[in-house]
PDB file of N, CA and C in Angstrom:
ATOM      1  N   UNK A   1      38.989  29.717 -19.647  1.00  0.00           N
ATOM      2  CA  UNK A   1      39.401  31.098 -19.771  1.00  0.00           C
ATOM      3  C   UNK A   1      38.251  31.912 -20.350  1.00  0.00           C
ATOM      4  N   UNK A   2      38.147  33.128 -20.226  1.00  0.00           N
ATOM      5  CA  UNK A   2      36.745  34.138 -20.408  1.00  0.00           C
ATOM      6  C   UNK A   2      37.462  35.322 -20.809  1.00  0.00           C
ATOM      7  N   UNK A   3      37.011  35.682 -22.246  1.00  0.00           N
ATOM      8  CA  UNK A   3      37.222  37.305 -22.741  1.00  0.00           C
ATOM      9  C   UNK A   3      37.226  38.006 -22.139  1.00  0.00           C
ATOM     10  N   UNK A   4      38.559  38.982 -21.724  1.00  0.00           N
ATOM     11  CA  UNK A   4      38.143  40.424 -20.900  1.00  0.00           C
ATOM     12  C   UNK A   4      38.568  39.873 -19.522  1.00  0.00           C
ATOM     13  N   UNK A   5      38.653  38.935 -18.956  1.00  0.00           N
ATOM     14  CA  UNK A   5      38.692  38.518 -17.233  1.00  0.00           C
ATOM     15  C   UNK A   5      40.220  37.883 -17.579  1.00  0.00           C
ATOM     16  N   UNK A   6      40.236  37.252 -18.854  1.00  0.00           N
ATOM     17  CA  UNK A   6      41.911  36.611 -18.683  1.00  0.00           C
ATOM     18  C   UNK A   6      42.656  36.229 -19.685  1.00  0.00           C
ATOM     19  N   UNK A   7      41.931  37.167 -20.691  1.00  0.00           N
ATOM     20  CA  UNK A   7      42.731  36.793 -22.104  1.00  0.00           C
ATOM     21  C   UNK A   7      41.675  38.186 -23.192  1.00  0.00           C
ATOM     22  N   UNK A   8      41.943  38.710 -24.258  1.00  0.00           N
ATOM     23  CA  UNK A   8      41.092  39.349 -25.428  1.00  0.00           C
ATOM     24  C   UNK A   8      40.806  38.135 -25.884  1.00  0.00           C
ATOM     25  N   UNK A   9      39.817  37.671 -26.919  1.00  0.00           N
ATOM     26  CA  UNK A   9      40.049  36.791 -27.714  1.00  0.00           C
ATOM     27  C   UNK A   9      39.796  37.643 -29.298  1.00  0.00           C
ATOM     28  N   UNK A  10      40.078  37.323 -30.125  1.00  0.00           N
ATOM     29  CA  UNK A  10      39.871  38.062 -31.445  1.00  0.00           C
ATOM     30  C   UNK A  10      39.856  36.856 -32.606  1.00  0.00           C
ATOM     31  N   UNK A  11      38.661  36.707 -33.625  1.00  0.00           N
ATOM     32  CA  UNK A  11      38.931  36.213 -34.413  1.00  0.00           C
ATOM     33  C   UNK A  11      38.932  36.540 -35.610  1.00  0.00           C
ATOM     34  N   UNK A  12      39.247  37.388 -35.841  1.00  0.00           N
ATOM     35  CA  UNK A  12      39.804  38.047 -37.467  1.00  0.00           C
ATOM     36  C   UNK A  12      40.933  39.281 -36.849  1.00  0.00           C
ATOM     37  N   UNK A  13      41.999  39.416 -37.814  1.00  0.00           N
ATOM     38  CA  UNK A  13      43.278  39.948 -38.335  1.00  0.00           C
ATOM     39  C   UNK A  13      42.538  41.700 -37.588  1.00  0.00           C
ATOM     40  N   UNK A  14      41.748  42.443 -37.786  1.00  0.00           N
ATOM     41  CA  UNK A  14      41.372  43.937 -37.552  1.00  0.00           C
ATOM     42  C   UNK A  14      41.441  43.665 -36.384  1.00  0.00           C
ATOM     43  N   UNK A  15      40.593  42.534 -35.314  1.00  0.00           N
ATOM     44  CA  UNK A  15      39.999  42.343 -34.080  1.00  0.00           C
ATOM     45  C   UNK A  15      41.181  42.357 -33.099  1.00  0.00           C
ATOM     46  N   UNK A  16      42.555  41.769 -33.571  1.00  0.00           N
ATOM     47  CA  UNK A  16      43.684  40.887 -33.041  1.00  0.00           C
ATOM     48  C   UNK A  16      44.157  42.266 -32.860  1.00  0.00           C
ATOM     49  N   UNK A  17      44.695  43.203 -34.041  1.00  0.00           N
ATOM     50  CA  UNK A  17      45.161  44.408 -33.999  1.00  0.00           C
ATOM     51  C   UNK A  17      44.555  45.475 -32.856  1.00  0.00           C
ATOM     52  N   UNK A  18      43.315  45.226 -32.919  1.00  0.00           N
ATOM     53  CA  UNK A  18      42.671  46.490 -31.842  1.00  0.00           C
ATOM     54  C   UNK A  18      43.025  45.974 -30.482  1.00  0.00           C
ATOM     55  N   UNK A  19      43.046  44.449 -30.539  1.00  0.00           N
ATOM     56  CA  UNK A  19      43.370  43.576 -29.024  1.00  0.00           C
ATOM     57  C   UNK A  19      44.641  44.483 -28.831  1.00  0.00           C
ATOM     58  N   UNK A  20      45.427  43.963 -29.222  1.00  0.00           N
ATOM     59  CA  UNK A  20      47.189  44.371 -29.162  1.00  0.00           C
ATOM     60  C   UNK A  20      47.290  46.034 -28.749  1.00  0.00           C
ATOM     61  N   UNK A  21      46.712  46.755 -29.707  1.00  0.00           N
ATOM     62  CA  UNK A  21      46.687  48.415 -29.445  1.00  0.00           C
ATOM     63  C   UNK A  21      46.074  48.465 -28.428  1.00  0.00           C
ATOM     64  N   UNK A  22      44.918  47.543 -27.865  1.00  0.00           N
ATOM     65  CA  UNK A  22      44.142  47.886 -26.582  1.00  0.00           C
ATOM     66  C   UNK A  22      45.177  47.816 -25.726  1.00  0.00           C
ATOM     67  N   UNK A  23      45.570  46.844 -25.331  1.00  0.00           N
ATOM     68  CA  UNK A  23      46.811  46.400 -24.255  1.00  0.00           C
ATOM     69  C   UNK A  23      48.019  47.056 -24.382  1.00  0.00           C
ATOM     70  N   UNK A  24      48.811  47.441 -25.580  1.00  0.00           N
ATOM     71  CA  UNK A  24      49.681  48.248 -25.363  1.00  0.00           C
ATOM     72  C   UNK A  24      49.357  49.682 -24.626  1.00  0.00           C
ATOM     73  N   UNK A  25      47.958  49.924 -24.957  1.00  0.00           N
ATOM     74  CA  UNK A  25      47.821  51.445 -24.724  1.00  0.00           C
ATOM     75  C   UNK A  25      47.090  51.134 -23.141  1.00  0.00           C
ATOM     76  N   UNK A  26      47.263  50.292 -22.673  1.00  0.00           N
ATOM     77  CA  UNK A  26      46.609  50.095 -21.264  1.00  0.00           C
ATOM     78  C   UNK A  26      47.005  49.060 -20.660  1.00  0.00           C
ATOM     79  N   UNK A  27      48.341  49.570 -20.227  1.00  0.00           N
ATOM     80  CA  UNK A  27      49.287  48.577 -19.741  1.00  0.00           C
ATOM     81  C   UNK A  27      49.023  48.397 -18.195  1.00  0.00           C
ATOM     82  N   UNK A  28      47.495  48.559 -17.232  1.00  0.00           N
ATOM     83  CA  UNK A  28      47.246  47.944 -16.056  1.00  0.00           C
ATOM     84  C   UNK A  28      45.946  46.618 -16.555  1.00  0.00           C
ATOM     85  N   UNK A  29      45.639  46.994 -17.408  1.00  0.00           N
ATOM     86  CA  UNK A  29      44.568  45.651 -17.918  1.00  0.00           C
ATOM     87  C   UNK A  29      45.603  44.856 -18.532  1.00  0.00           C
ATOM     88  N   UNK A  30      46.873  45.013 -19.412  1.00  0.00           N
ATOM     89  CA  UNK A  30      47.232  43.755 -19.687  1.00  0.00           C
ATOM     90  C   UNK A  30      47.737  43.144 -18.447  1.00  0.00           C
ATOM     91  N   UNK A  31      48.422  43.901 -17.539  1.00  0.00           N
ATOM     92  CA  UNK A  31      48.912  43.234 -16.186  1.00  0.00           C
ATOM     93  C   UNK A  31      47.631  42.898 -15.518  1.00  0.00           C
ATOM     94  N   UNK A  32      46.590  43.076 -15.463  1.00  0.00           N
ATOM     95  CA  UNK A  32      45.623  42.248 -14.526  1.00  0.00           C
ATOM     96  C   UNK A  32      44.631  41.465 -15.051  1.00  0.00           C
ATOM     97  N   UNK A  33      44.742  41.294 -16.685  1.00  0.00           N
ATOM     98  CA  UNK A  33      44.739  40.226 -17.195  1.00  0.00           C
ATOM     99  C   UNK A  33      45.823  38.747 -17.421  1.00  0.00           C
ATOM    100  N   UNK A  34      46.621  39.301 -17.491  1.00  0.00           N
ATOM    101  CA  UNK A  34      48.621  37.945 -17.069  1.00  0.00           C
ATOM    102  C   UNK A  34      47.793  37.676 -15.721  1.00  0.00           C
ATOM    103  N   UNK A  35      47.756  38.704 -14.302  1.00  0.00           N
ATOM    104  CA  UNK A  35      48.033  37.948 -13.336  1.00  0.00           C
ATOM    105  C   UNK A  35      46.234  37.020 -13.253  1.00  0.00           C
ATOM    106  N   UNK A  36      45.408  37.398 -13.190  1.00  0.00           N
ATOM    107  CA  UNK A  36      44.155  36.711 -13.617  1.00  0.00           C
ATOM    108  C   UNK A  36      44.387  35.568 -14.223  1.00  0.00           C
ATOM    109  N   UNK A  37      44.791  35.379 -15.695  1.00  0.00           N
ATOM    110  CA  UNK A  37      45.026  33.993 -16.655  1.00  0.00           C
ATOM    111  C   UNK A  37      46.173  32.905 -15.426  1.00  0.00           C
ATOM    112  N   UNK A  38      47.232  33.940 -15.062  1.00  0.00           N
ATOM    113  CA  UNK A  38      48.530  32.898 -14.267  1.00  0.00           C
ATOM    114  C   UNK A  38      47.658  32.231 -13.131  1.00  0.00           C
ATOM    115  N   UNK A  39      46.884  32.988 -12.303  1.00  0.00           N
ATOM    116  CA  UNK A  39      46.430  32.170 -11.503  1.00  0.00           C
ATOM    117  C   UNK A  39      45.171  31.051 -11.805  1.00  0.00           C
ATOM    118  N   UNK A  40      44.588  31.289 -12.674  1.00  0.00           N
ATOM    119  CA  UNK A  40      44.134  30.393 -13.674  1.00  0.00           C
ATOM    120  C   UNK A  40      44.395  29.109 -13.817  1.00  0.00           C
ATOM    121  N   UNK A  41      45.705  29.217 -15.076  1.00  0.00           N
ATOM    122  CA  UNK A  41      46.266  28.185 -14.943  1.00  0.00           C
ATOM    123  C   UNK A  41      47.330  27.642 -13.560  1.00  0.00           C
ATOM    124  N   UNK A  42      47.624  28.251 -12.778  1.00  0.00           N
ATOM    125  CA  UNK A  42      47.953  27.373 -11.497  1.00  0.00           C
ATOM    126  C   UNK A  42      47.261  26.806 -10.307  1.00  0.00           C
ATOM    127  N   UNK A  43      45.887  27.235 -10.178  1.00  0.00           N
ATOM    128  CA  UNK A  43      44.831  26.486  -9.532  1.00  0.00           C
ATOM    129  C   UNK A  43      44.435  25.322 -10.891  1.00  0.00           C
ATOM    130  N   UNK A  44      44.271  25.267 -12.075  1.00  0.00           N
ATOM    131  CA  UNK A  44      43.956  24.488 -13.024  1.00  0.00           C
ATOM    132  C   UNK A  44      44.871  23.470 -12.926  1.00  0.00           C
ATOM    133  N   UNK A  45      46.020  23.419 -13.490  1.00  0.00           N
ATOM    134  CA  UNK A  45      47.255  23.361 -14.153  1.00  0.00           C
ATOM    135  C   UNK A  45      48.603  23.637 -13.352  1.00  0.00           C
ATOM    136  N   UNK A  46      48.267  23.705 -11.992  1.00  0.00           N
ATOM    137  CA  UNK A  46      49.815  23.892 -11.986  1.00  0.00           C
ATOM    138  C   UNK A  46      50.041  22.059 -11.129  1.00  0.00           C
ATOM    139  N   UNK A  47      51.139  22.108 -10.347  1.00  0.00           N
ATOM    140  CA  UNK A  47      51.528  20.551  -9.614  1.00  0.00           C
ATOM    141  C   UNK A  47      50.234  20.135  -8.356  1.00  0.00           C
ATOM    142  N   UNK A  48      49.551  21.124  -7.505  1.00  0.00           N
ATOM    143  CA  UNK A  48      49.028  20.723  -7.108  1.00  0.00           C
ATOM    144  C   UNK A  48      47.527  19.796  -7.637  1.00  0.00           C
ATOM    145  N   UNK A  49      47.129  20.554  -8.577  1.00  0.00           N
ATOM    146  CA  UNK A  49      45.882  20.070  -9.176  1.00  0.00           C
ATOM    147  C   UNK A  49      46.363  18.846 -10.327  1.00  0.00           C
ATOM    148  N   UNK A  50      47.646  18.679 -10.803  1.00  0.00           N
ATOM    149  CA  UNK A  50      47.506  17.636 -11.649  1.00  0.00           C
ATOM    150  C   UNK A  50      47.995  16.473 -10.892  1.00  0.00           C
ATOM    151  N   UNK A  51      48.156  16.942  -9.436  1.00  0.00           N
ATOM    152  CA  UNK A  51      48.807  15.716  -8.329  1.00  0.00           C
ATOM    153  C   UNK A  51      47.592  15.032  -7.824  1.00  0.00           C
ATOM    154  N   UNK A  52      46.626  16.011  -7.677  1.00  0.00           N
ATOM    155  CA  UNK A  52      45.152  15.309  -7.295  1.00  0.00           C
ATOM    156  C   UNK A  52      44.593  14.593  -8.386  1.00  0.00           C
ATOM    157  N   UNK A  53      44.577  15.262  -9.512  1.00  0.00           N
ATOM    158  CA  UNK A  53      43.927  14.260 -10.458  1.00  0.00           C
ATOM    159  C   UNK A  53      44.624  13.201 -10.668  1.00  0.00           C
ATOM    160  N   UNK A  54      46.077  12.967 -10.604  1.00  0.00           N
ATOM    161  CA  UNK A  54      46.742  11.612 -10.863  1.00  0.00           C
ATOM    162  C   UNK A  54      46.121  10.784  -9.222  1.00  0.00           C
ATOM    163  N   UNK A  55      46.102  11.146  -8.620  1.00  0.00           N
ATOM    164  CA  UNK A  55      45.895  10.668  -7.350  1.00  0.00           C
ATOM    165  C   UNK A  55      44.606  10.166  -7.206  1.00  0.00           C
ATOM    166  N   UNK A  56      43.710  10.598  -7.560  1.00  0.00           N
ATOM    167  CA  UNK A  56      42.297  10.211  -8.086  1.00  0.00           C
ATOM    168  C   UNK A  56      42.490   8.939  -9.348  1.00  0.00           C
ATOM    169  N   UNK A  57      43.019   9.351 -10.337  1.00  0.00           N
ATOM    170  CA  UNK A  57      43.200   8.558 -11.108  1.00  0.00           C
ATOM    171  C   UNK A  57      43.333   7.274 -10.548  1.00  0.00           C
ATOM    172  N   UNK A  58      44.529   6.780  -9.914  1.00  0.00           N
ATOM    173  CA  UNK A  58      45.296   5.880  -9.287  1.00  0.00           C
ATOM    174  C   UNK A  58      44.097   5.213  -8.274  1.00  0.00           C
ATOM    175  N   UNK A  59      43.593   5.857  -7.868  1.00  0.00           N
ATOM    176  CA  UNK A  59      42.528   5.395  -6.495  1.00  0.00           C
ATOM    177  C   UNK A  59      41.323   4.345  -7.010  1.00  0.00           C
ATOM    178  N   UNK A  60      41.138   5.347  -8.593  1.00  0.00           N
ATOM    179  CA  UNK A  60      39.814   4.485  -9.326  1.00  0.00           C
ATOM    180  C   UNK A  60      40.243   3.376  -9.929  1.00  0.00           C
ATOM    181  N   UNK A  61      41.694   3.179 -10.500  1.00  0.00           N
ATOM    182  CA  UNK A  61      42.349   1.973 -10.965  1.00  0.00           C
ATOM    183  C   UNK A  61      42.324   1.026 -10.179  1.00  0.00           C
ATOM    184  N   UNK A  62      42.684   0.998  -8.858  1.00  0.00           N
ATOM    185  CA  UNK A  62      42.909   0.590  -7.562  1.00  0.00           C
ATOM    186  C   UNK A  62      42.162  -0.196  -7.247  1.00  0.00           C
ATOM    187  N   UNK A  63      41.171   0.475  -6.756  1.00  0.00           N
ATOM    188  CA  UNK A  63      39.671   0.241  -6.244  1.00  0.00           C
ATOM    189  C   UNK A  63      38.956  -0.774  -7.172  1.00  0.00           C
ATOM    190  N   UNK A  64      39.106  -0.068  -8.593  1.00  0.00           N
ATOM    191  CA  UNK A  64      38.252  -0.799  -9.315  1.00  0.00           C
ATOM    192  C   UNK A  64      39.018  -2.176 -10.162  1.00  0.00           C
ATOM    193  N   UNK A  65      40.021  -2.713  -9.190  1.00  0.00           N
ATOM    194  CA  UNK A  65      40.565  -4.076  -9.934  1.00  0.00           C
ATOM    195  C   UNK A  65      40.535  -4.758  -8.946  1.00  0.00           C
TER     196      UNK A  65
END
């Protein structure tokens, strides 16, 4: 994940606050930051990609006994 493309990140208490006021007050960047991060994690993370990696997994066990 990358600041600004699919998440704020903030690490101190002032930073978190300006995050939050940013996004409330600009409610098409928080929506095209959600849909940015969602597709994110579902090319990452969703059933297809953890079906390949188990599937891979399984192949190298396989193979290699």
């Amino acid at each position: 994940m990358r600041d600004r493309e699919h998440l704020l990140l903030a690490d101190a208490p002032p930073a978190f606050a300006d995050a939050v006021v940013e996004l409330l007050s600009q409610p098409q960047l928080a929506a095209d930051l959600a849909s940015r991060a969602r597709e994110l994690v579902v090319r990452d993370h969703g059933w297809d990609a953890v079906a390949a990696a188990f599937a891979a997994f399984i192949e190298d066990v396989v193979v290699s006994a």
